[in-house]
C-alpha atoms as a PDB file:
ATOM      1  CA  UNK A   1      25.560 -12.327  33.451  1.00  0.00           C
ATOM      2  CA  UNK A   2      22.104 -11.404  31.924  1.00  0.00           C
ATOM      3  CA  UNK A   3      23.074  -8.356  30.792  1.00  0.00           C
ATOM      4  CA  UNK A   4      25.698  -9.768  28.950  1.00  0.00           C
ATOM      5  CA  UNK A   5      23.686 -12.579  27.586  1.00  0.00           C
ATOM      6  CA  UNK A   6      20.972  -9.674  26.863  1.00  0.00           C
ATOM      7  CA  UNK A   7      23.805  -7.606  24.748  1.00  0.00           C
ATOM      8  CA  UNK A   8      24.588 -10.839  22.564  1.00  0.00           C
ATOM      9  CA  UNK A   9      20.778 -11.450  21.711  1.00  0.00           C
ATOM     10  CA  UNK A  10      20.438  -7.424  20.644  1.00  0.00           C
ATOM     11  CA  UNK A  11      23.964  -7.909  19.038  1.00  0.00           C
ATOM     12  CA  UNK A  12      23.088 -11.021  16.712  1.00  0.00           C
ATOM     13  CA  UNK A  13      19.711  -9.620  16.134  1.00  0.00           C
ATOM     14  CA  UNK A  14      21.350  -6.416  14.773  1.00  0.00           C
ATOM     15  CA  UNK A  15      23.909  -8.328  12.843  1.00  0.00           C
ATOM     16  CA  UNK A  16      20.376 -10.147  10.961  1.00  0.00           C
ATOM     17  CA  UNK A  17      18.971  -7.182  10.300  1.00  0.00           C
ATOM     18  CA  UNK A  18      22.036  -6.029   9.116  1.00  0.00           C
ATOM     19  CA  UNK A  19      23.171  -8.693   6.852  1.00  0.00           C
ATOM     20  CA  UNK A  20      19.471  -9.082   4.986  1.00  0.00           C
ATOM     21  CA  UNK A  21      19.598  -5.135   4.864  1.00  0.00           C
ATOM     22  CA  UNK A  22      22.909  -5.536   2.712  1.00  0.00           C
ATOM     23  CA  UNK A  23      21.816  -8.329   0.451  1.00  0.00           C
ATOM     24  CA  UNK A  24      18.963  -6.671  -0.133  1.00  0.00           C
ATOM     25  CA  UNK A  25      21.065  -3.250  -0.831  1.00  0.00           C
ATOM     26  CA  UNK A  26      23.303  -6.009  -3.140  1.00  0.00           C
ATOM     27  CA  UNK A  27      20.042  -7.216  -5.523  1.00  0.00           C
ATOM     28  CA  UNK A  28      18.444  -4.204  -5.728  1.00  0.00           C
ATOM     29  CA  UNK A  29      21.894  -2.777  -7.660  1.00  0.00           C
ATOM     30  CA  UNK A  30      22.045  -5.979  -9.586  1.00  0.00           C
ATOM     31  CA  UNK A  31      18.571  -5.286 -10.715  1.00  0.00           C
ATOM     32  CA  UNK A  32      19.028  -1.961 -11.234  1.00  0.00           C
ATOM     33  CA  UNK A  33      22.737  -2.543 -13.268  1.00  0.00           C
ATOM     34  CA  UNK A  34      20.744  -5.518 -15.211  1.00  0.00           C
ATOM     35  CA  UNK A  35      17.997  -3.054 -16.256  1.00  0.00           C
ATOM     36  CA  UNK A  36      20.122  -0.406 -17.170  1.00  0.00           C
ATOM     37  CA  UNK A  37      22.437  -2.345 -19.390  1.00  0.00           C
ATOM     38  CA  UNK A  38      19.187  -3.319 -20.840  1.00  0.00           C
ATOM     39  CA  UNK A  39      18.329   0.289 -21.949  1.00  0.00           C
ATOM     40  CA  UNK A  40      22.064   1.095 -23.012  1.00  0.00           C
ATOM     41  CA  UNK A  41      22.077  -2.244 -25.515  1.00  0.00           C
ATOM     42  CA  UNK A  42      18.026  -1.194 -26.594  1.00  0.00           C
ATOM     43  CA  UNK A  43      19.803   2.550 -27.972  1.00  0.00           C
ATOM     44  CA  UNK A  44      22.364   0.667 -29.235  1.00  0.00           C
ATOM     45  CA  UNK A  45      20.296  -1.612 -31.596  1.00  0.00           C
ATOM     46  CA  UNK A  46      18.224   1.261 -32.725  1.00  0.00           C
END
């Protein structure tokens, strides 16, 4: 039973790291789409 219970804790804790790994991934792109469409409308004006 406590190596089962053991295997849930790692199991969650990977799932955390996971999940903050991805929305981190996810913002990161956002800024980076946000900054370039910031560049593509600056060539446009000029």
């Amino acid at each position: 039973m406590a190596d089962v219970r053991h295997n849930r804790r790692n199991e969650s804790r990977f799932k955390n790291s996971y999940l903050l790994r991805l929305s981190y991934k996810r913002r990161w792109r956002i800024t980076a789409t946000i900054e370039g469409m910031k560049v593509f409308i600056c060539q446009r004006v000029t």
